[in-house]
Protein backbone atom coordinates (compact mmCIF):
# COMPACT_ATOMS: atom_id res chain seq x y z
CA UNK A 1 -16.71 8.52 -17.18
CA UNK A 2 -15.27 5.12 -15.75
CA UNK A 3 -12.76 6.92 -13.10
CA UNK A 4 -15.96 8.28 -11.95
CA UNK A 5 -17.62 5.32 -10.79
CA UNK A 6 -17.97 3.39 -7.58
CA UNK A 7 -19.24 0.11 -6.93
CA UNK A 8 -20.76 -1.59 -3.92
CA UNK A 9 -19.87 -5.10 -3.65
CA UNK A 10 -20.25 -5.47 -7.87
CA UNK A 11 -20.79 -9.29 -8.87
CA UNK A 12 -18.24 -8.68 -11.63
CA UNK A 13 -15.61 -11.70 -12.52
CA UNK A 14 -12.43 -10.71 -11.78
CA UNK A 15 -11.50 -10.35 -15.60
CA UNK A 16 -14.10 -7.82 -16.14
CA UNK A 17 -13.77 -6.35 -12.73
CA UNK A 18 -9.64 -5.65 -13.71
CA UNK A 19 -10.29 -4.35 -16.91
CA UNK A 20 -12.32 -1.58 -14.94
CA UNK A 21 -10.11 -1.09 -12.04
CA UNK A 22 -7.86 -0.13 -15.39
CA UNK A 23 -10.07 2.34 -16.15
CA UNK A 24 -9.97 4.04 -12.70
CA UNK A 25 -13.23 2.59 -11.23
CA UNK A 26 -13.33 2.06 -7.94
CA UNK A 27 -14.57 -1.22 -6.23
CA UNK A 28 -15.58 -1.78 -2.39
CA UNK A 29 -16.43 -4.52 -0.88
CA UNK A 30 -18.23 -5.95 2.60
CA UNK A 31 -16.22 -7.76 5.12
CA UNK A 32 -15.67 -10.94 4.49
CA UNK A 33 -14.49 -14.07 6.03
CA UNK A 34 -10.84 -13.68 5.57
CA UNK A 35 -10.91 -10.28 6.28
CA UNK A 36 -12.70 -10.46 9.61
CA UNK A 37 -10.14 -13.02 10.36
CA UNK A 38 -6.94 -10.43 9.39
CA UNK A 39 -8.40 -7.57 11.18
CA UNK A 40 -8.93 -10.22 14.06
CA UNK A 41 -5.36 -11.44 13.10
CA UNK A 42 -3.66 -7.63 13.43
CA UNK A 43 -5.94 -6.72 16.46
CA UNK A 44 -4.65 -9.09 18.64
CA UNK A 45 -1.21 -8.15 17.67
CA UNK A 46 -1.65 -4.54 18.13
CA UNK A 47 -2.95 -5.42 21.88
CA UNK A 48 0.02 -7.16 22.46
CA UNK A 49 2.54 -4.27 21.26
CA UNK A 50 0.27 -1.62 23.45
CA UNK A 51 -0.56 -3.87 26.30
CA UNK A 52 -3.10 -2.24 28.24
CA UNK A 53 -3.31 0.92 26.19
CA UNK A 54 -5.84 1.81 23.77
CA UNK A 55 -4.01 1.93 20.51
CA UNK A 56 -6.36 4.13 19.03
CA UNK A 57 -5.19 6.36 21.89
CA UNK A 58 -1.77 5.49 23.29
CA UNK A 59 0.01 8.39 21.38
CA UNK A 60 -1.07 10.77 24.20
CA UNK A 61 0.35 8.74 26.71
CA UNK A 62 3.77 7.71 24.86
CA UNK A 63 6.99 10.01 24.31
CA UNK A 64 6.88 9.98 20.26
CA UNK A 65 10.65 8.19 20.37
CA UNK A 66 8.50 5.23 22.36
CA UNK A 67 5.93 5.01 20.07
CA UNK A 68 7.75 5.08 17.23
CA UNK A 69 10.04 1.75 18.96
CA UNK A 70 6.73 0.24 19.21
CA UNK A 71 5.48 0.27 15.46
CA UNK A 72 9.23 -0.52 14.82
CA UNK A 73 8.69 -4.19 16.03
CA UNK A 74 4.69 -4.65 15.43
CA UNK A 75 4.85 -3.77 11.99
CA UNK A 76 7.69 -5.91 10.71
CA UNK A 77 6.56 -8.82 13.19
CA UNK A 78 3.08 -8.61 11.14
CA UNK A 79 4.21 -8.35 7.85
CA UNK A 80 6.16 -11.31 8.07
CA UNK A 81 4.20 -13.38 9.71
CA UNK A 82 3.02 -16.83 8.05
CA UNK A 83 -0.61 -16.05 8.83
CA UNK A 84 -0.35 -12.52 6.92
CA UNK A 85 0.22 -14.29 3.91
CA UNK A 86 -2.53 -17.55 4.33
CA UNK A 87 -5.30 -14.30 5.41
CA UNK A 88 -3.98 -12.53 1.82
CA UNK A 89 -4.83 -15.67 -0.02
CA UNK A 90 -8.06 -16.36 1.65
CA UNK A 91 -9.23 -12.56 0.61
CA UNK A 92 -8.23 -12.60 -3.03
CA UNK A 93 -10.13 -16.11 -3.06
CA UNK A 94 -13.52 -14.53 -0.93
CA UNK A 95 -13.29 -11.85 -3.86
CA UNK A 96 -13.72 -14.50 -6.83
CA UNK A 97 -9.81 -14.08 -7.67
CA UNK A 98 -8.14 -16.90 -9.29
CA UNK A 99 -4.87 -17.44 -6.67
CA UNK A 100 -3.11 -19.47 -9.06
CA UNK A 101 -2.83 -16.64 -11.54
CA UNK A 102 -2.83 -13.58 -8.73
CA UNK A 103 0.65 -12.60 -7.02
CA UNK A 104 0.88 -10.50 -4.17
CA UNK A 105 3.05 -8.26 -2.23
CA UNK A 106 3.51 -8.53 1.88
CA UNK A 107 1.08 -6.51 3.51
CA UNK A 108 1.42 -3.63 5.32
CA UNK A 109 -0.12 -2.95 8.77
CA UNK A 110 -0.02 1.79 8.66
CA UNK A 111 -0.70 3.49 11.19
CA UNK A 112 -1.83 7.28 10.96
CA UNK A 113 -1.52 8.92 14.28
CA UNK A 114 -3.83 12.07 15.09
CA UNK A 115 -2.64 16.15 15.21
CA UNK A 116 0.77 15.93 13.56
CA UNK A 117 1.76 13.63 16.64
CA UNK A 118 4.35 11.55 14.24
CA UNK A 119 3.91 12.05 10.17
CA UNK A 120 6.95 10.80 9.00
CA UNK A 121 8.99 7.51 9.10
CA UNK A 122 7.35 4.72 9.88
CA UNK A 123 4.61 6.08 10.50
CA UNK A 124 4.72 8.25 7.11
CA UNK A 125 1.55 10.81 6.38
CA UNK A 126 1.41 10.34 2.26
CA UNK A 127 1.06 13.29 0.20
CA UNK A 128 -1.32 12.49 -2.96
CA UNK A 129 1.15 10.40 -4.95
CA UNK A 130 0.23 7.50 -7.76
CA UNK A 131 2.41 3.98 -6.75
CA UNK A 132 3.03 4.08 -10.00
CA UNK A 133 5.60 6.82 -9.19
CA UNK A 134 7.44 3.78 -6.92
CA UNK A 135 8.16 1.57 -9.63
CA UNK A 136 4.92 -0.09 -9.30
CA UNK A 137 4.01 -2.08 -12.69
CA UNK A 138 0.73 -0.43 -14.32
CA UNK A 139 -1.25 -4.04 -13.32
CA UNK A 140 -0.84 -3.43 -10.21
CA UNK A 141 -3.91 -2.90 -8.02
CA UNK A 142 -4.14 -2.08 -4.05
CA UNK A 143 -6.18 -3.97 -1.68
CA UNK A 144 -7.01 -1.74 1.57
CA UNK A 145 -9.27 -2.36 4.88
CA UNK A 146 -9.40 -0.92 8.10
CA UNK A 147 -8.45 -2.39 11.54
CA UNK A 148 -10.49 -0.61 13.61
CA UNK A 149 -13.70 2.38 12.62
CA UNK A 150 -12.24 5.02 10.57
CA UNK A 151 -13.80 8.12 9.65
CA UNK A 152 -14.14 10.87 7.09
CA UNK A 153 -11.37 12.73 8.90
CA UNK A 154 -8.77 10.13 8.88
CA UNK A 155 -9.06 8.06 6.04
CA UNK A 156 -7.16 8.45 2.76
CA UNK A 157 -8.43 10.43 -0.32
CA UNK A 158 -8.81 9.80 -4.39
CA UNK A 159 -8.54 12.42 -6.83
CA UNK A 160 -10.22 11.95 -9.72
CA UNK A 161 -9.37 15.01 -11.88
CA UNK A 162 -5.90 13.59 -11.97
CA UNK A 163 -6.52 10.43 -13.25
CA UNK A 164 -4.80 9.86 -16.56
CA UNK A 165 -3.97 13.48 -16.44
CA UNK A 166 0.32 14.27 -15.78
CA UNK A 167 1.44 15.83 -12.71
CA UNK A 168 4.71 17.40 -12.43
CA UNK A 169 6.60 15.49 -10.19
CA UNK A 170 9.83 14.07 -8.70
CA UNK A 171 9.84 10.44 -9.42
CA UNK A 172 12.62 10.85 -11.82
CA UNK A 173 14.61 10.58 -9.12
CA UNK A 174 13.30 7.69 -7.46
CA UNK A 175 15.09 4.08 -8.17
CA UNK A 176 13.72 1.10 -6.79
CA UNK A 177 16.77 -0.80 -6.03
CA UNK A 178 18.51 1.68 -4.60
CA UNK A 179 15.57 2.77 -2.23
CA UNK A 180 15.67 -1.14 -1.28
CA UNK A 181 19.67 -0.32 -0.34
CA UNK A 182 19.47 2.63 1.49
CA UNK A 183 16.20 3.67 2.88
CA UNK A 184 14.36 0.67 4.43
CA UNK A 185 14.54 -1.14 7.49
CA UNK A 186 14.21 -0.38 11.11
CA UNK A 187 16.81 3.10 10.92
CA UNK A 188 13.23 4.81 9.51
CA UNK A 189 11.62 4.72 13.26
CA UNK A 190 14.58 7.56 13.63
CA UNK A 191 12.50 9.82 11.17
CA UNK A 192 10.64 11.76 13.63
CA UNK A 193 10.45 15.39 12.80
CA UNK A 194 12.03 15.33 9.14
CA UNK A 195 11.62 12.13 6.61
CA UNK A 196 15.30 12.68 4.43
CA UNK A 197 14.06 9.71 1.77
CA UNK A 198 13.53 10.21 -1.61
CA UNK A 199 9.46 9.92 -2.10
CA UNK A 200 8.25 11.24 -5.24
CA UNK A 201 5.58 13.55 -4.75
CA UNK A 202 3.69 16.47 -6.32
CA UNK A 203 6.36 19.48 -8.11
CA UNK A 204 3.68 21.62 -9.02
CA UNK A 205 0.53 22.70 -7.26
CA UNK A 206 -3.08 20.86 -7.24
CA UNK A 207 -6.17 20.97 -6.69
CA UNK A 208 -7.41 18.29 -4.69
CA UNK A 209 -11.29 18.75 -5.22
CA UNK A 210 -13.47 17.43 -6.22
CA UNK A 211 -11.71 14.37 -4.22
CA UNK A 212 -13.73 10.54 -2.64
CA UNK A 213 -13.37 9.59 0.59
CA UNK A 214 -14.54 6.25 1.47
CA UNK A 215 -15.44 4.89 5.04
CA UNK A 216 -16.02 1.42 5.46
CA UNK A 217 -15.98 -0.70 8.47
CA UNK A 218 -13.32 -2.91 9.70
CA UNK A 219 -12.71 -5.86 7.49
CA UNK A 220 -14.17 -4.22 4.73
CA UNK A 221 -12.63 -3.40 1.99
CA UNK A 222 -11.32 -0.81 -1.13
CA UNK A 223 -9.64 -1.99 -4.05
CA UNK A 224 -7.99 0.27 -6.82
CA UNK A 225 -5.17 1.09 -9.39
CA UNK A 226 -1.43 1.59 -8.20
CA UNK A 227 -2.49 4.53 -10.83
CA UNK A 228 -4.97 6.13 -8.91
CA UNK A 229 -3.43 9.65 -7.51
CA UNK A 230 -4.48 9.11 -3.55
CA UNK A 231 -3.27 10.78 -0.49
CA UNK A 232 -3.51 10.66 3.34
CA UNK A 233 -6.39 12.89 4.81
CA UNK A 234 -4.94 14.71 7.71
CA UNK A 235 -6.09 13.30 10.57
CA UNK A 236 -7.77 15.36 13.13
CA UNK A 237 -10.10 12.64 14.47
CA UNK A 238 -8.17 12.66 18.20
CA UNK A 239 -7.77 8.42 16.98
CA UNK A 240 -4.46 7.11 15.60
CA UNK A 241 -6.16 4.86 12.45
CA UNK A 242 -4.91 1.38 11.89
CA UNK A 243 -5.28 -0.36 8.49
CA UNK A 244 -3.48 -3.07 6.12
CA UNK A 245 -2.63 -2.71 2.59
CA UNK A 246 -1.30 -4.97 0.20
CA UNK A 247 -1.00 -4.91 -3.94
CA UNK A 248 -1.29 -7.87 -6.37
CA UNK A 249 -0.91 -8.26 -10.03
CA UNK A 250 -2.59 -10.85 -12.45
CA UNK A 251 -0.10 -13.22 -14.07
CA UNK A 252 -1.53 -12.79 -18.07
CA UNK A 253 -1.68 -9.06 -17.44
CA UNK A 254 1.81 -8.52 -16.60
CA UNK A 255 2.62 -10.52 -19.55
CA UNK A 256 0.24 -8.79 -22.25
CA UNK A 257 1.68 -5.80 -20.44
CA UNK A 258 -2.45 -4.96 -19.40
CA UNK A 259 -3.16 -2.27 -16.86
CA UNK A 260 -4.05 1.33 -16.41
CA UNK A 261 -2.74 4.17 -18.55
CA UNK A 262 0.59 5.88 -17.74
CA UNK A 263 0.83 9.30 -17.70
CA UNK A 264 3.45 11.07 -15.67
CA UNK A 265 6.02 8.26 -14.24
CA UNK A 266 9.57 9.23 -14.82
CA UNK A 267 11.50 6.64 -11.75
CA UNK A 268 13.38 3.71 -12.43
CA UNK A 269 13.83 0.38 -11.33
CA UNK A 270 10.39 -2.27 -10.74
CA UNK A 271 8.83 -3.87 -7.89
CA UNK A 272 7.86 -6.96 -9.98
CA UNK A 273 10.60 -8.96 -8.19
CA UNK A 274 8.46 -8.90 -5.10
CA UNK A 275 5.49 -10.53 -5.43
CA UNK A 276 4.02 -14.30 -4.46
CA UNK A 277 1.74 -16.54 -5.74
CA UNK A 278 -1.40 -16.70 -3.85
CA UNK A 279 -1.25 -20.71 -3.81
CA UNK A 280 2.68 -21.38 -3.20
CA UNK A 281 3.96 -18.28 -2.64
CA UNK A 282 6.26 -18.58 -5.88
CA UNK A 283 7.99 -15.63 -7.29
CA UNK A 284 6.51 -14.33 -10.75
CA UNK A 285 8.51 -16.21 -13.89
CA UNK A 286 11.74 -14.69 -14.60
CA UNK A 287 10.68 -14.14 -18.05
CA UNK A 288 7.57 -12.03 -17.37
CA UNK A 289 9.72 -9.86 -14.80
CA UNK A 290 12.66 -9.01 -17.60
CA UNK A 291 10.21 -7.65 -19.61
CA UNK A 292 9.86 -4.81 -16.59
CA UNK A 293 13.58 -4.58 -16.57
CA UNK A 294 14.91 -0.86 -18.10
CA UNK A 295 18.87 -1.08 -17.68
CA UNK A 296 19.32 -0.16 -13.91
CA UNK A 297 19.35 -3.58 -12.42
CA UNK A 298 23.38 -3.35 -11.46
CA UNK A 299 22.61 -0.99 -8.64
CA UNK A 300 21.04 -1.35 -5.54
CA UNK A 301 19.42 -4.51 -4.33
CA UNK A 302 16.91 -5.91 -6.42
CA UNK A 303 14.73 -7.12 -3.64
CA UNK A 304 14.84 -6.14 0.01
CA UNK A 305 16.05 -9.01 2.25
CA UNK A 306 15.36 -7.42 5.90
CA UNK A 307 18.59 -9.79 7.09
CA UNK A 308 20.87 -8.45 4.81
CA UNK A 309 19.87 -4.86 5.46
CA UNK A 310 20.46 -5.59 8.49
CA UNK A 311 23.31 -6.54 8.40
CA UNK A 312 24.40 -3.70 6.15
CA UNK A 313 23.52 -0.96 8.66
């Protein structure tokens, strides 16, 4: 079956390559230019947040509050920093990916500390969950690499048996634009024992075998369906693991309405407001993103602004 599959570095165009991403193939990749250069990019900032501590090991030498302060100001620094963006474009282009007709959202730098040391806020352990469940579009796929070596016991984990099948779950009660109101920002570094936000996640029990965990090296790279049900492998490694994320959808597909079966998504609200063009960093046409629109766009904030929430709080 396609959700079964895996390919190595796959010579496919990116039509053809999308098309099976829909299907729940997974694709991964060698490093490549750009992403050498991000990882590069990210490592030097993550030196200069931990300054002589190893980051891979400064959360046995940091009160959890301290730690926490930290990420508060590396990862927002990186994920709005012009370079993020130019390395995003460069990556989508090594990959074949036409970056006139590709929009993307700002990375994310996540960091996964070791032991339970800090699993919620912003540095939040995910429980298997589709992003589909976050008002993600069905075209949406996720682009994922490592900072630094991962390994079996810290990376993150697909399950298969639950692709196309429903899960019982709570993303009724997720709303994108009021999550974009009230829960982010820099108040989530507070999270440090309980995480109060409103994350959809599993209602019913599951079985996470069979399940693929994939280890690549730094700079290389997985890329998948916002559909795919994936989680967080607990980490017991003794390493806090460092990696970037970001999500793109394909201009025709969002307008055919093209991507990978829905199945279980009850939440409300869409992130299509928040992604640039590769090549000018324009916002997707109006007209494509009111075809996403379902009624609840008078609440909330339909795209986070980081000044204005600040300002709010």
């Amino acid at each position: 079956m396609p959700n079964d599959t895996i390919y190595f570095d796959e010579p496919l165009d990116d039509d053809a390559r999308r098309a099976r991403l829909y299907e729940g193939a997974l694709f991964v990749y060698s490093p490549t230019k750009h992403t050498r250069g991000f990882i590069e990019f990210a490592q030097g900032l993550i030196r200069e947040a931990f300054g002589a501590r190893d980051p891979e090991k400064a959360q046995y030498e940091l009160p959890v509050e301290e730690f926490a302060r930290i990420l508060g100001e590396l990862k927002p620094k990186f994920i709005h920093h012009p370079e993020s963006k130019r390395f995003v474009r460069g990556i989508i282009e090594d990959l074949g990916g036409d970056a006139g007709q590709i929009y993307f959202d700002v990375p994310k730098m996540r960091s996964s500390t070791s032991d339970q040391y800090l699993t919620t806020g912003i540095a939040y352990a995910w429980h298997p969950h589709r992003d589909t469940w976050y008002s993600a579009p069905s075209c949406q796929l996720n682009w994922w690499l490592p900072i630094l070596p991962t390994a079996t016991s810290n990376v993150m984990a697909f399950h298969p048996r639950y692709w196309n099948r429903g899960v019982a779950n709570t993303s009724k009660g997720y709303n994108y634009y009021l999550w974009n109101q009230q829960h982010r920002g820099g108040h989530v570094t507070q999270y440090l024992k309980e995480d109060p936000r409103p994350l959809p996640k599993p209602a019913e029990p599951m079985d996470l075998d069979p399940q693929i965990r994939l280890v690549v090296p730094p700079g290389g790279l997985i890329l998948f369906s916002g559909a795919q049900m994936h989680s967080s492998v607990p980490n017991t490694s003794g390493k806090t693991r460092w990696s970037i994320d970001f999500r793109t959808v394909h201009l025709a597909d969002a307008a055919a309405r093209r991507g990978a079966p829905k199945s279980d998504e009850m939440c409300t609200g869409t992130t299509m407001r928040d992604y640039f063009r590769a090549t000018d960093l324009a916002r997707l046409p109006e007209e494509i993103v009111a075809m996403y629109n379902d009624g609840t766009e008078e609440g909330g904030a339909l795209v986070y602004d980081p000044a204005t929430a600040a300002r709010s709080k």
